[in-house]
N, C-alpha and C. Protein backbone atom coordinates (compact mmCIF):
# COMPACT_ATOMS: atom_id res chain seq x y z
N UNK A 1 -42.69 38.68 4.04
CA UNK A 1 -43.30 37.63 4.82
C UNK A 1 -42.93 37.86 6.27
N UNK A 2 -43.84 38.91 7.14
CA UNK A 2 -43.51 38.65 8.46
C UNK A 2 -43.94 37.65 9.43
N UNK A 3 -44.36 36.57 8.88
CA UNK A 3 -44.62 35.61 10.06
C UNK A 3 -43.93 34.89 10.25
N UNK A 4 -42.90 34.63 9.90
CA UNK A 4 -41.83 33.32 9.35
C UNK A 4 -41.10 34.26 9.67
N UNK A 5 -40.14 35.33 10.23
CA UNK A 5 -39.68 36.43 10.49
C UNK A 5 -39.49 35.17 12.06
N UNK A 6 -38.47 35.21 12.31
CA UNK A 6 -37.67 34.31 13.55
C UNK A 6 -38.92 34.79 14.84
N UNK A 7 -38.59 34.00 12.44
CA UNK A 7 -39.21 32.92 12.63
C UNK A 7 -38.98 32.37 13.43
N UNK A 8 -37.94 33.21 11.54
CA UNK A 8 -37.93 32.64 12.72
C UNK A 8 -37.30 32.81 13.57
N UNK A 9 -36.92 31.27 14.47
CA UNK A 9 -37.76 30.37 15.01
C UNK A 9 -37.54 29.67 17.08
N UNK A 10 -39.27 30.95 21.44
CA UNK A 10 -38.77 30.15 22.24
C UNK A 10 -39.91 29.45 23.13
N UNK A 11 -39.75 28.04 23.73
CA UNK A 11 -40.78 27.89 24.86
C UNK A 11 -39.66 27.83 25.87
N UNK A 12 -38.69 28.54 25.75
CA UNK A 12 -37.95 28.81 26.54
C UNK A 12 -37.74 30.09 27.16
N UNK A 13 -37.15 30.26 28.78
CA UNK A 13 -36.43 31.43 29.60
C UNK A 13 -36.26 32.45 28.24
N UNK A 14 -36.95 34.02 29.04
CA UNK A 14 -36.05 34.66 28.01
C UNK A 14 -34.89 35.40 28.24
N UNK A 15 -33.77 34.21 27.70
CA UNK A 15 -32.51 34.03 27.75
C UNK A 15 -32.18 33.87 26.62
N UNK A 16 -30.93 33.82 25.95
CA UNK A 16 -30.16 34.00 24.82
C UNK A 16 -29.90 32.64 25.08
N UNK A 17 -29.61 31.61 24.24
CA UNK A 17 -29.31 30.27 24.01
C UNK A 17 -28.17 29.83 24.65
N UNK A 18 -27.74 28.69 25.26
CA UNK A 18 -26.52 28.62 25.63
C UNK A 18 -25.71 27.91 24.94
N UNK A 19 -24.46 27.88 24.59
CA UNK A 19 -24.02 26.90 23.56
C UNK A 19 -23.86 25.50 23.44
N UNK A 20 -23.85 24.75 25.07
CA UNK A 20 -24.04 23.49 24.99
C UNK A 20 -25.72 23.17 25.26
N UNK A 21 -26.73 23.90 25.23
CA UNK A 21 -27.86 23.27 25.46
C UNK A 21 -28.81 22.50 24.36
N UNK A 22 -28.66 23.08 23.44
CA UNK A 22 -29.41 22.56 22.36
C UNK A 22 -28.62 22.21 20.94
N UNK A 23 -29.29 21.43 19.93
CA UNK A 23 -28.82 20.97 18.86
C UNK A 23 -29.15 22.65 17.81
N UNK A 24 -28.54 22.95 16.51
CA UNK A 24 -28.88 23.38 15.75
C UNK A 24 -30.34 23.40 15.68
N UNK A 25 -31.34 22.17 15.64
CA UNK A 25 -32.49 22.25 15.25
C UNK A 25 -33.32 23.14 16.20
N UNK A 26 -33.50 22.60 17.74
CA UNK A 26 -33.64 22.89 18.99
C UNK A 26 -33.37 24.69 18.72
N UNK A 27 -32.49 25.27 18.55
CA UNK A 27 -32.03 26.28 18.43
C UNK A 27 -33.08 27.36 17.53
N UNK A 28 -33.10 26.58 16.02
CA UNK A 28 -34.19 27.49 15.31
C UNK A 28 -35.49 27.46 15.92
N UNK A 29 -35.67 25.87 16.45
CA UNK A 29 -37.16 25.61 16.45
C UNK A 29 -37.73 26.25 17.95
N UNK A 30 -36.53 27.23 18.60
CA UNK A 30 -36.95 27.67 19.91
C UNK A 30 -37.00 29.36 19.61
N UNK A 31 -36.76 29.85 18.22
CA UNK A 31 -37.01 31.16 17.57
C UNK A 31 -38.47 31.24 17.27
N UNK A 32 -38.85 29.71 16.38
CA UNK A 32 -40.17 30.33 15.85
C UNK A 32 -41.26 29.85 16.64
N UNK A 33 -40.81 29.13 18.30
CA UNK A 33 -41.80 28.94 19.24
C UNK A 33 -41.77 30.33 19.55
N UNK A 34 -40.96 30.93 20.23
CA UNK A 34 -40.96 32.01 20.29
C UNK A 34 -41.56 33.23 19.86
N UNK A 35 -41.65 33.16 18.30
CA UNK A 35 -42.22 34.05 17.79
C UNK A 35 -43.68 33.09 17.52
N UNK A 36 -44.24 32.58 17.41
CA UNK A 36 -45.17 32.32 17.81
C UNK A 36 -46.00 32.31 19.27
N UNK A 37 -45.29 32.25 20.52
CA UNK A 37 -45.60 32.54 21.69
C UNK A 37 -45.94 34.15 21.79
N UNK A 38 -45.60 34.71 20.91
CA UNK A 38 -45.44 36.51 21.27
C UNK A 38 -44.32 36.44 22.46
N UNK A 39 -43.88 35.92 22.47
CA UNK A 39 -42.67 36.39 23.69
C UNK A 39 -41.29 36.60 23.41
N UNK A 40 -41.37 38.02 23.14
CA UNK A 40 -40.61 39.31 22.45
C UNK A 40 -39.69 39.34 23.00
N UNK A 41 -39.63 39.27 24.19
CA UNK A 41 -37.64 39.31 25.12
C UNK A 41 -37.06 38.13 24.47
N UNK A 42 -37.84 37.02 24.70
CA UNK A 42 -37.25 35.84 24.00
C UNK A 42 -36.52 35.65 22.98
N UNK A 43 -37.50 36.07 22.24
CA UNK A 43 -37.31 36.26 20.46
C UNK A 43 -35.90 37.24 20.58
N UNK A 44 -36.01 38.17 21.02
CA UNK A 44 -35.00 39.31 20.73
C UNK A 44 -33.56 38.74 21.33
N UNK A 45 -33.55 37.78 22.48
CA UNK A 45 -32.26 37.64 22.81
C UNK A 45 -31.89 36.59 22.19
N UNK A 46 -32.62 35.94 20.87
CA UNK A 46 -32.07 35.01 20.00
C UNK A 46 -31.32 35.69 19.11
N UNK A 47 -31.82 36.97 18.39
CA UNK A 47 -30.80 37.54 17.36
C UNK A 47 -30.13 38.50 17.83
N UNK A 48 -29.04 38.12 17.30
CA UNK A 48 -28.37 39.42 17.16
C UNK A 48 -28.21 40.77 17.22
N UNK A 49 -27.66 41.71 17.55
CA UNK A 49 -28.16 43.04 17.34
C UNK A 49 -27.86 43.28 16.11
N UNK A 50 -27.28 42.84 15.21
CA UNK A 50 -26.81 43.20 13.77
C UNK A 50 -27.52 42.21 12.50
N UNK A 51 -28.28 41.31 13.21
CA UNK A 51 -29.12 40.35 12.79
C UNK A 51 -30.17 40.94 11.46
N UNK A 52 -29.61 40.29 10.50
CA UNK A 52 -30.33 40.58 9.11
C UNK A 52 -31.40 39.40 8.60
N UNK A 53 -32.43 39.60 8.17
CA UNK A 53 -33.47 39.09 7.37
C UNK A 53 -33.70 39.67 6.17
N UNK A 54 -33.94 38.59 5.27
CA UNK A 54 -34.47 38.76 3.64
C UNK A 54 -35.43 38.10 3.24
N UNK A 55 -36.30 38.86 2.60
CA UNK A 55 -37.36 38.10 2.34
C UNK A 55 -37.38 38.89 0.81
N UNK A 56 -38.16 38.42 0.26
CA UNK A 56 -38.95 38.93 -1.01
C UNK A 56 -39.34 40.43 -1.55
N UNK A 57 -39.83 40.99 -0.35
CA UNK A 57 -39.97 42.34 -0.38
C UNK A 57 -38.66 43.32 0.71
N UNK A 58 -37.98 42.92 0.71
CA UNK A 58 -36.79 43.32 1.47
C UNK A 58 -35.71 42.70 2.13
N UNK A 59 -34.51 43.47 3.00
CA UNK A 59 -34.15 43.16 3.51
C UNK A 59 -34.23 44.12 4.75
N UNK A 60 -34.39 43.44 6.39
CA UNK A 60 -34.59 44.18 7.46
C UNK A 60 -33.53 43.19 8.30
N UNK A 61 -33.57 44.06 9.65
CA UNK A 61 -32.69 44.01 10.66
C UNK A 61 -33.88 43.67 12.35
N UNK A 62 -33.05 43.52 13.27
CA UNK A 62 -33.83 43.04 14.41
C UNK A 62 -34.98 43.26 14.78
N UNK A 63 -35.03 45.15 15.12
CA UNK A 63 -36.06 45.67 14.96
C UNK A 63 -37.26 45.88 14.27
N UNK A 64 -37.08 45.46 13.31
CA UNK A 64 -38.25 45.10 11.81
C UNK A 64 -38.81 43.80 12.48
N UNK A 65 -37.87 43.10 12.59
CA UNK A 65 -38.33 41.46 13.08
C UNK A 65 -39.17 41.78 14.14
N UNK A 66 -38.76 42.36 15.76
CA UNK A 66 -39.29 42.47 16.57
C UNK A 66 -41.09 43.58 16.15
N UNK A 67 -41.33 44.38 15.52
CA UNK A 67 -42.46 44.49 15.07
C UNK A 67 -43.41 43.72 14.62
N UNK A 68 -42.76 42.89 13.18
CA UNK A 68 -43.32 42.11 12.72
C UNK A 68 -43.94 40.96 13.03
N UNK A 69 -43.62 40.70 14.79
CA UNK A 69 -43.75 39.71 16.12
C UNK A 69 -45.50 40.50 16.35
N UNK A 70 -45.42 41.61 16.33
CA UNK A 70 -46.36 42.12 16.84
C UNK A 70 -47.95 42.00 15.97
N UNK A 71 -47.01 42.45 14.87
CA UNK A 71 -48.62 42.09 13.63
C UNK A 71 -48.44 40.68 13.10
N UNK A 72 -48.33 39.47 13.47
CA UNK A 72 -48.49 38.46 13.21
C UNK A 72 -49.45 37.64 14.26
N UNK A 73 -50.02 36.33 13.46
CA UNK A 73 -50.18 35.50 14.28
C UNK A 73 -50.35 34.20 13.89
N UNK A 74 -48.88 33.75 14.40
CA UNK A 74 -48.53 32.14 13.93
C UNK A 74 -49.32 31.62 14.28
N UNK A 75 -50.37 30.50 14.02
CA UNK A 75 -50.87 29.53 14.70
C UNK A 75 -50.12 28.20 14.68
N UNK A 76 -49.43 27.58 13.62
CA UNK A 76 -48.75 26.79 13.81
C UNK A 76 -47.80 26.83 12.62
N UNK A 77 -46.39 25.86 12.98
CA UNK A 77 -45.24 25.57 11.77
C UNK A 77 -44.72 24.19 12.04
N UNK A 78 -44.61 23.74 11.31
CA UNK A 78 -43.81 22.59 11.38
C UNK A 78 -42.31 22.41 10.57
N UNK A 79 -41.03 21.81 10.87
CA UNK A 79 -39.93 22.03 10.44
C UNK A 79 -39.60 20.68 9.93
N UNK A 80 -39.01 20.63 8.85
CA UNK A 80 -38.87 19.31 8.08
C UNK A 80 -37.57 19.50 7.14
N UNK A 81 -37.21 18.47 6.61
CA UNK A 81 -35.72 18.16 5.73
C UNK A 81 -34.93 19.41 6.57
N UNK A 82 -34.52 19.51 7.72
CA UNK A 82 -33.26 20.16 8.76
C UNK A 82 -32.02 19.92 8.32
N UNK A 83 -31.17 20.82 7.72
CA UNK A 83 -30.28 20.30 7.78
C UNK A 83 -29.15 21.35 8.08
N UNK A 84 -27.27 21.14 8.65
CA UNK A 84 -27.10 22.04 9.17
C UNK A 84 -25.79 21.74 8.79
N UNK A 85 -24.90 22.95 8.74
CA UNK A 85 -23.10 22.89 8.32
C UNK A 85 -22.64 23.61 9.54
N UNK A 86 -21.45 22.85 9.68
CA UNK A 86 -20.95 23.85 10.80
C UNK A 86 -19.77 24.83 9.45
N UNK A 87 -19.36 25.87 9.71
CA UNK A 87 -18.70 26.52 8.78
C UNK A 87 -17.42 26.73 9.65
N UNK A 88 -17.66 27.11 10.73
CA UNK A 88 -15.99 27.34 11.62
C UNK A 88 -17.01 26.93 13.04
N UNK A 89 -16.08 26.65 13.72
CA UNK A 89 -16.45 26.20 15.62
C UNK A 89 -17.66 27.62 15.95
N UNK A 90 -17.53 28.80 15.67
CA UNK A 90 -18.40 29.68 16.18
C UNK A 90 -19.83 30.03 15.06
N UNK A 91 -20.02 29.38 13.57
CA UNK A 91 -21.09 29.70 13.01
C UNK A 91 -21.58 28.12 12.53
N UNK A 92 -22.41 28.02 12.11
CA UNK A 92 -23.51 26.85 11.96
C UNK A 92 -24.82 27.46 10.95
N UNK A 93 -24.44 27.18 10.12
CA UNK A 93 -25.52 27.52 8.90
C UNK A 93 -26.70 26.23 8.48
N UNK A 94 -27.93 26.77 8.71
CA UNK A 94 -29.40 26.15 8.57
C UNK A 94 -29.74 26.41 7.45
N UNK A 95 -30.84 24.90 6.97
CA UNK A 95 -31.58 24.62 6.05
C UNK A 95 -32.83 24.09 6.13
N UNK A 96 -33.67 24.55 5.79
CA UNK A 96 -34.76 23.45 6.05
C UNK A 96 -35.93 23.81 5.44
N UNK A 97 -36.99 23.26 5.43
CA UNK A 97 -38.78 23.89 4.77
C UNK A 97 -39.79 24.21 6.27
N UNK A 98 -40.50 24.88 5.99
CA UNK A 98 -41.16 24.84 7.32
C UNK A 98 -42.57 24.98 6.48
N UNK A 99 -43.71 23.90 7.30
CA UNK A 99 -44.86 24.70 6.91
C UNK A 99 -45.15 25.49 7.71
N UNK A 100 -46.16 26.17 7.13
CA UNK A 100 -46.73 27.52 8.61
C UNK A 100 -48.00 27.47 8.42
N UNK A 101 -48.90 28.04 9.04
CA UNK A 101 -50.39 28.41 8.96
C UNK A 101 -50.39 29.21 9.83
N UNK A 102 -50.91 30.47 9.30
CA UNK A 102 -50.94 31.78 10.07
C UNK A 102 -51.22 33.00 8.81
N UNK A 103 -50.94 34.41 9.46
CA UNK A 103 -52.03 35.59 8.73
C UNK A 103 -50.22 36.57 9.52
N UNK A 104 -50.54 37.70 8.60
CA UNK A 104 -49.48 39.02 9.11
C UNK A 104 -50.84 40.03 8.66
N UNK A 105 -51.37 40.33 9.66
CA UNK A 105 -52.67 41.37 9.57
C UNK A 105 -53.65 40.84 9.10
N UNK A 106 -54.04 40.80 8.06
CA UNK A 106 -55.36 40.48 7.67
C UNK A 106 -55.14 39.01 6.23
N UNK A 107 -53.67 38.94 6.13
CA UNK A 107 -53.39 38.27 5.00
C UNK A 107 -52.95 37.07 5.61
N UNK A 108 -53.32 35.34 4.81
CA UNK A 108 -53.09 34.33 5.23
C UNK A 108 -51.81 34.18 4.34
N UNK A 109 -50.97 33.82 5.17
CA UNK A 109 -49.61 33.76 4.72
C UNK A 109 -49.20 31.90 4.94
N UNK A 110 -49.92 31.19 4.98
CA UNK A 110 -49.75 29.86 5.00
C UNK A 110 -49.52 29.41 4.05
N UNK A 111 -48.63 27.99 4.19
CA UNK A 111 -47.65 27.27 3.15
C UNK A 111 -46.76 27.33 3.25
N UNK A 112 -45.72 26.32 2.86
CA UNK A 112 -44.57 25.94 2.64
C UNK A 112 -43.34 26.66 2.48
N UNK A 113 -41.79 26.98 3.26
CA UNK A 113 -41.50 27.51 3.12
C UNK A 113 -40.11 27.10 2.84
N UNK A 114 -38.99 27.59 2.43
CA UNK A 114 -37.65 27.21 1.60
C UNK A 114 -37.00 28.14 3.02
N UNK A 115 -36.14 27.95 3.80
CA UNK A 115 -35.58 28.85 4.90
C UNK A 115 -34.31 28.15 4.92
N UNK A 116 -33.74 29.37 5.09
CA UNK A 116 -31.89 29.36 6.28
C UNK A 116 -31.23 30.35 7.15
N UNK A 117 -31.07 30.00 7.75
CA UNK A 117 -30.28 30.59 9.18
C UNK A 117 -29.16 30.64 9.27
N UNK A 118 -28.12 31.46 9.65
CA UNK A 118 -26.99 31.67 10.45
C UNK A 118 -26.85 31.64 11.45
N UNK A 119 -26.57 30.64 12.84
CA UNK A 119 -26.03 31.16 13.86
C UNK A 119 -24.50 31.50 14.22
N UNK A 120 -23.99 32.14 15.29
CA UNK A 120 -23.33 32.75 15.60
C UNK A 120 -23.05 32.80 16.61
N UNK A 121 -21.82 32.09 17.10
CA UNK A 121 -21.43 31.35 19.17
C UNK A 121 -20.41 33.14 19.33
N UNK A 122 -20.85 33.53 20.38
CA UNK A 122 -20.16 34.67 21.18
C UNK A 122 -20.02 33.91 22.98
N UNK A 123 -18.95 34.05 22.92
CA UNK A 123 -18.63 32.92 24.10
C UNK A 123 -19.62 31.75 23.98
N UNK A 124 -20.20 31.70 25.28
CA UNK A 124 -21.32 30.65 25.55
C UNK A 124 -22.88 30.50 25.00
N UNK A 125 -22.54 31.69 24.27
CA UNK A 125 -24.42 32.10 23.49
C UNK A 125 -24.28 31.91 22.14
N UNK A 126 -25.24 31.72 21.64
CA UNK A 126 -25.54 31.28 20.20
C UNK A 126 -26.77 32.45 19.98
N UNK A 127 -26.35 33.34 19.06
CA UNK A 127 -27.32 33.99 18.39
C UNK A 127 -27.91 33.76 16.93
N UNK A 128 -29.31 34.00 16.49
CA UNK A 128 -29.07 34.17 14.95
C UNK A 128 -28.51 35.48 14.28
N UNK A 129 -27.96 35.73 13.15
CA UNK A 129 -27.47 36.50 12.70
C UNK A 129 -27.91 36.54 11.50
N UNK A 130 -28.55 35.89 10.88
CA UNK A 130 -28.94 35.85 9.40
C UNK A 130 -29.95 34.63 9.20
N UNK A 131 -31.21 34.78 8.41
CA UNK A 131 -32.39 34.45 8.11
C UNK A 131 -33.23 35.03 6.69
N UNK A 132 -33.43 33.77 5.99
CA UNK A 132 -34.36 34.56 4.45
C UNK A 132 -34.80 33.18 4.77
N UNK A 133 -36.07 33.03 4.15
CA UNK A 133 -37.22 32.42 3.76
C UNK A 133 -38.10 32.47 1.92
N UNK A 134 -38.13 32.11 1.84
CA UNK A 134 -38.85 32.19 0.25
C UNK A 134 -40.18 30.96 0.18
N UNK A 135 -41.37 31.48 -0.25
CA UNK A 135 -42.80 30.31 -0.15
C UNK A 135 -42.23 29.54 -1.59
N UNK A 136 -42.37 27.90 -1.16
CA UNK A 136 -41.86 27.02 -1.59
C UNK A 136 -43.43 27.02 -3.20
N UNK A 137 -42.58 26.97 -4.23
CA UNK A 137 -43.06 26.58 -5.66
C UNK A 137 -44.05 24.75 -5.63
């Protein structure tokens, strides 16, 4: 599933997040503006360089993601039941469903989705570091 691919999930500077600016939610939901904007610096200074995704048919790393930016096209997602753990002061682990409506090439990849995130505070920045998605039953 590359559309949901950070997914998710900026209409923001492309800048890497700062750690007091946004909530957990704010945080994902400025990945998959992002990757819905096509705006690839953006997107990229949200993850990680070691930043892993899983999906169904694999597991990939930043660069996979940053492609998969390219053959997509989100038209819209919406984020619902959010929910978030802090695990230690520097990681914060995400939950939530997202719908989507959108295509990865020629295939409509819309519907409901089961997602979680890892972020990851390096000084003052918050990256993602980890992301899987699965289309909700």
């Amino acid at each position: 599933m590359r559309i949901i691919s950070y997914v998710i999930v900026a209409s923001l500077v492309s800048v890497p997040v700062v750690a007091s600016a946004e909530t957990p939610q704010q945080k994902e939901t400025s990945v998959w503006q992002a990757f819905k904007d096509k705006k690839s610096d953006a997107f990229k200074g949200m993850l990680s360089p070691d930043f892993v995704a899983v999906y169904e048919d694999g597991t990939f790393g930043r660069d996979h993601e940053l492609q998969s930016l390219k053959n997509s096209n989100l038209k819209s997602f919406k984020i619902a039941n959010f929910q978030h753990r802090v695990i230690d002061p520097e990681d914060v682990l995400m939950t939530y469903t997202v719908d989507v409506k959108g295509t990865t090439g020629k295939q409509d990849v819309s519907g409901l989705y089961r997602a979680s995130s890892v972020w990851h505070r390096s000084g003052k920045l918050w990256r993602a570091v980890y992301h899987s998605e699965i289309k909700a039953k």
